[in-house]
Protein backbone atom coordinates (compact mmCIF):
# COMPACT_ATOMS: atom_id res chain seq x y z
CA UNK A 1 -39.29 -147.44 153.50
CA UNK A 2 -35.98 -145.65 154.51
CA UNK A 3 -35.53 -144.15 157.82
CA UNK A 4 -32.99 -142.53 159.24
CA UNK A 5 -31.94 -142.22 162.84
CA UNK A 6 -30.48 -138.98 164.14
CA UNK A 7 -28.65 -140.15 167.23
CA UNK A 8 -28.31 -143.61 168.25
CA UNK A 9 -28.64 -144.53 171.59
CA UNK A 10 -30.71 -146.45 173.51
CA UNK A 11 -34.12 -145.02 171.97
CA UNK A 12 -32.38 -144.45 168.63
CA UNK A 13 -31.05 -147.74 168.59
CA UNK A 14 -34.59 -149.47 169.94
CA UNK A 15 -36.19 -147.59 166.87
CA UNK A 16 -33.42 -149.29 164.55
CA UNK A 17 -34.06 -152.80 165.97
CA UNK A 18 -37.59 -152.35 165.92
CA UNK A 19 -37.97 -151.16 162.53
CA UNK A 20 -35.60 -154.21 161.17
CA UNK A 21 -37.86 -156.46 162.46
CA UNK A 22 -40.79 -155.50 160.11
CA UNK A 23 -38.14 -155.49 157.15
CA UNK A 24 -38.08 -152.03 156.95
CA UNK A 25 -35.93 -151.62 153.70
CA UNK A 26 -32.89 -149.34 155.23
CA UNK A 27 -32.11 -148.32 157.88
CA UNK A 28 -29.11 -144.86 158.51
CA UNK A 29 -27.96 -144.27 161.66
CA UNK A 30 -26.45 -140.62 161.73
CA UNK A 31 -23.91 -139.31 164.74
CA UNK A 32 -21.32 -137.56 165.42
CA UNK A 33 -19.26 -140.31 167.06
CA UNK A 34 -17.74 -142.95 164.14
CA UNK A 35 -16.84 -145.72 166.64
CA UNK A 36 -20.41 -145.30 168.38
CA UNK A 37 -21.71 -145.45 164.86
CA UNK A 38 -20.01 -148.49 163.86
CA UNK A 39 -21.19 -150.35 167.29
CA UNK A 40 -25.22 -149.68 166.02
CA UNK A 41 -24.32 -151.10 162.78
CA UNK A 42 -22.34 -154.30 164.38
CA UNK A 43 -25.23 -154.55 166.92
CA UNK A 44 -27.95 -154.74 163.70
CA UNK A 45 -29.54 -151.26 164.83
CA UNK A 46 -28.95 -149.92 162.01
CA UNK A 47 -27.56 -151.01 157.98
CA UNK A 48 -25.92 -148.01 157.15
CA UNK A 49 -23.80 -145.02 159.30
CA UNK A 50 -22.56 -141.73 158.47
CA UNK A 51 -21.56 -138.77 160.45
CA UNK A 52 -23.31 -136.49 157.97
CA UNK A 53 -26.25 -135.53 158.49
CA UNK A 54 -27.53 -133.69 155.28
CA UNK A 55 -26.33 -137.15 153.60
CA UNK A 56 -28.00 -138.96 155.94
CA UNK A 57 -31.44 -137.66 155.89
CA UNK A 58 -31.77 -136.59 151.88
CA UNK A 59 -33.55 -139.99 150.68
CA UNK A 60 -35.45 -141.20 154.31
CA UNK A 61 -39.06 -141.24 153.99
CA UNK A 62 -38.90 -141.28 157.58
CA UNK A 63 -36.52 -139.40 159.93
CA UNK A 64 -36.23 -139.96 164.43
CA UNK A 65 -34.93 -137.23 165.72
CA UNK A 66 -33.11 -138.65 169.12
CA UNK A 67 -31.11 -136.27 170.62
CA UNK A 68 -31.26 -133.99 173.58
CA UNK A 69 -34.11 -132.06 173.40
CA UNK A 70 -32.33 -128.72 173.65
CA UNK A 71 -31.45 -129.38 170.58
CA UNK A 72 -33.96 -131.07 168.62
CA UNK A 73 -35.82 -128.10 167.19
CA UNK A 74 -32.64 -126.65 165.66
CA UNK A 75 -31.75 -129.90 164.06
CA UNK A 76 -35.53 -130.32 162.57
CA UNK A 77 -34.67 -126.57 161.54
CA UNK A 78 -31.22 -127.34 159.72
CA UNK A 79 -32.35 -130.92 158.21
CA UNK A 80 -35.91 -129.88 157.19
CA UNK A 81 -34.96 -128.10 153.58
CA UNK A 82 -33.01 -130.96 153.10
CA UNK A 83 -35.61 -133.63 153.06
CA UNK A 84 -37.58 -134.83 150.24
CA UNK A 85 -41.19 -134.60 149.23
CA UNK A 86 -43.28 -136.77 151.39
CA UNK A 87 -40.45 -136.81 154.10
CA UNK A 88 -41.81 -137.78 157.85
CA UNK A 89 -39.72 -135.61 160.67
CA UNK A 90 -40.69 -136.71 163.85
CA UNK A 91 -38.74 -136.73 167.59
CA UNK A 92 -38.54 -138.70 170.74
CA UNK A 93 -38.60 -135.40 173.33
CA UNK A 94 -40.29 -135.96 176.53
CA UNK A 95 -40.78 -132.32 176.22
CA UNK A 96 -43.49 -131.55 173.66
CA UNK A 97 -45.01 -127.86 173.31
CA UNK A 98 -41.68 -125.91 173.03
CA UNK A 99 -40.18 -127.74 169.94
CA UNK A 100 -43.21 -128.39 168.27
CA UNK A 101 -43.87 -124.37 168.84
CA UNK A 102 -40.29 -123.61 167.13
CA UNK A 103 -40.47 -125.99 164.27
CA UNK A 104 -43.87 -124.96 163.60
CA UNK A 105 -42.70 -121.35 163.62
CA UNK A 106 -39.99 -121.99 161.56
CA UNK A 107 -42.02 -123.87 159.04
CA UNK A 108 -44.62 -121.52 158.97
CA UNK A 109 -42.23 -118.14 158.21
CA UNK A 110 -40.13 -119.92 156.22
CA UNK A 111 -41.37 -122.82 154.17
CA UNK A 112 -45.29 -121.59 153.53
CA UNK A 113 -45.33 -125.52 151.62
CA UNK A 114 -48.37 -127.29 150.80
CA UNK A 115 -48.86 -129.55 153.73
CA UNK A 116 -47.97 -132.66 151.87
CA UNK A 117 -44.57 -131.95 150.91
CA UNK A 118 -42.89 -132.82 154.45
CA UNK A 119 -43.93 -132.65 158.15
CA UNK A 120 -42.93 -132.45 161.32
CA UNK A 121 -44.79 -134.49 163.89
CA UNK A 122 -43.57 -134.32 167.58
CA UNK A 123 -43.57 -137.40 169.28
CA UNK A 124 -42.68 -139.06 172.67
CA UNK A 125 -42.52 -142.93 173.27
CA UNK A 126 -42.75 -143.12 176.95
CA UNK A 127 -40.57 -145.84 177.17
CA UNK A 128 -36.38 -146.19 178.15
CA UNK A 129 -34.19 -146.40 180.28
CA UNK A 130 -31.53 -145.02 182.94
CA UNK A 131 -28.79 -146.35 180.58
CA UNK A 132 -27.93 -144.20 177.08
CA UNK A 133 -25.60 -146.48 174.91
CA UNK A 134 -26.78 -148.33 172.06
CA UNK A 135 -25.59 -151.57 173.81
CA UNK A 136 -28.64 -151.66 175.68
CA UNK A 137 -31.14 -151.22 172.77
CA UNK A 138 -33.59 -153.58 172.16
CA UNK A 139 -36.37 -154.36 169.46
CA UNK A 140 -38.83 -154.78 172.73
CA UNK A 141 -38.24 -151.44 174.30
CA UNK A 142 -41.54 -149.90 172.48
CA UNK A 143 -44.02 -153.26 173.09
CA UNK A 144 -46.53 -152.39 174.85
CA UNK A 145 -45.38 -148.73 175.24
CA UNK A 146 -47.38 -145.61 174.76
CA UNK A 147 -46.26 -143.40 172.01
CA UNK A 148 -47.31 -139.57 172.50
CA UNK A 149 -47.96 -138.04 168.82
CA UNK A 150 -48.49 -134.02 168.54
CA UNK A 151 -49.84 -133.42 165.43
CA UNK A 152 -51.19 -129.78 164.47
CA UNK A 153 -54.29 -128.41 162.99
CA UNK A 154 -51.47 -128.34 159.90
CA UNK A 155 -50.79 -131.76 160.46
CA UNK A 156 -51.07 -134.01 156.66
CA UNK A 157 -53.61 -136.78 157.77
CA UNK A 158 -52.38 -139.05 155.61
CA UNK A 159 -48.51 -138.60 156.73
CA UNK A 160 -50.21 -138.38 160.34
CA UNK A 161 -51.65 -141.81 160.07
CA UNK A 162 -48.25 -143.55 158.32
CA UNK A 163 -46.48 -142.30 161.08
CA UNK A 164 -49.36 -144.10 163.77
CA UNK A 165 -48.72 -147.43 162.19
CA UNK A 166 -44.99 -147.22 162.13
């Protein structure tokens, strides 16, 4: 499986180390920020950086969306025709209904797909921390933790469920 990370941080970077553990095959960390971007690579968060993020997301079977989440919607909006087949979008917002709304518009006016050709599923670990830098990342962050999923009446069940176990 490759994922790729959109922004990490403490919860990007937690996804990274967590995912590594379970020999995920590749991990891509994508940010704007190079010498942030190097740091999650040196810290083992993630194998591979780039600060595009077209390039980044074209061959993940799985893609985090961790950024602010006044901006998470548009991202999923500018990334989503850029994903391949079977591609899993999912976020780490603590707010739910709004973006999942958007995307879901989006999706719906623009890309009137079979439901197995990619997804968006919302989601919201409710785990962290005060701090934000990928310094403080750890592969333990999400043990234990409840993950919130948000999956639609649109929702692929079988994409649905690979997400659960990841």
């Amino acid at each position: 499986m490759i994922v790729a990370i959109i922004g990490v941080g403490i919860i990007g970077g937690s996804i990274g180390l967590s995912l590594k553990k379970i020999r995920t095959k590749k991990v891509i960390g994508i940010g704007r920020n190079v010498k942030r971007m190097k740091l999650a690579k040196k810290l083992g968060a993630v194998d591979e950086i780039t600060t595009d993020i077209i390039q980044g997301v074209k061959n993940a079977d799985v893609i985090f969306v961790c950024l602010p989440v006044d901006i998470i919607a548009e991202t999923v909006k500018s990334i989503f025709p850029r994903c391949k087949k079977g591609a899993i979008i999912t976020d780490v917002g603590s707010v739910k209904q709004p973006i999942v709304n958007e995307v879901n518009d989006f999706l719906s006016s623009h890309f009137p797909l079979p439901a197995s050709r990619r997804c968006f599923i919302g989601g919201h670990p409710i785990a962290g921390s005060e701090k934000t830098s990928v310094k403080y990342a750890s592969a333990e962050l999400f043990q234990n933790a409840v993950v919130v999923v948000t999956p639609t009446n649109k929702t692929n069940k079988k994409l649905l469920e690979t997400l659960k176990k990841i």
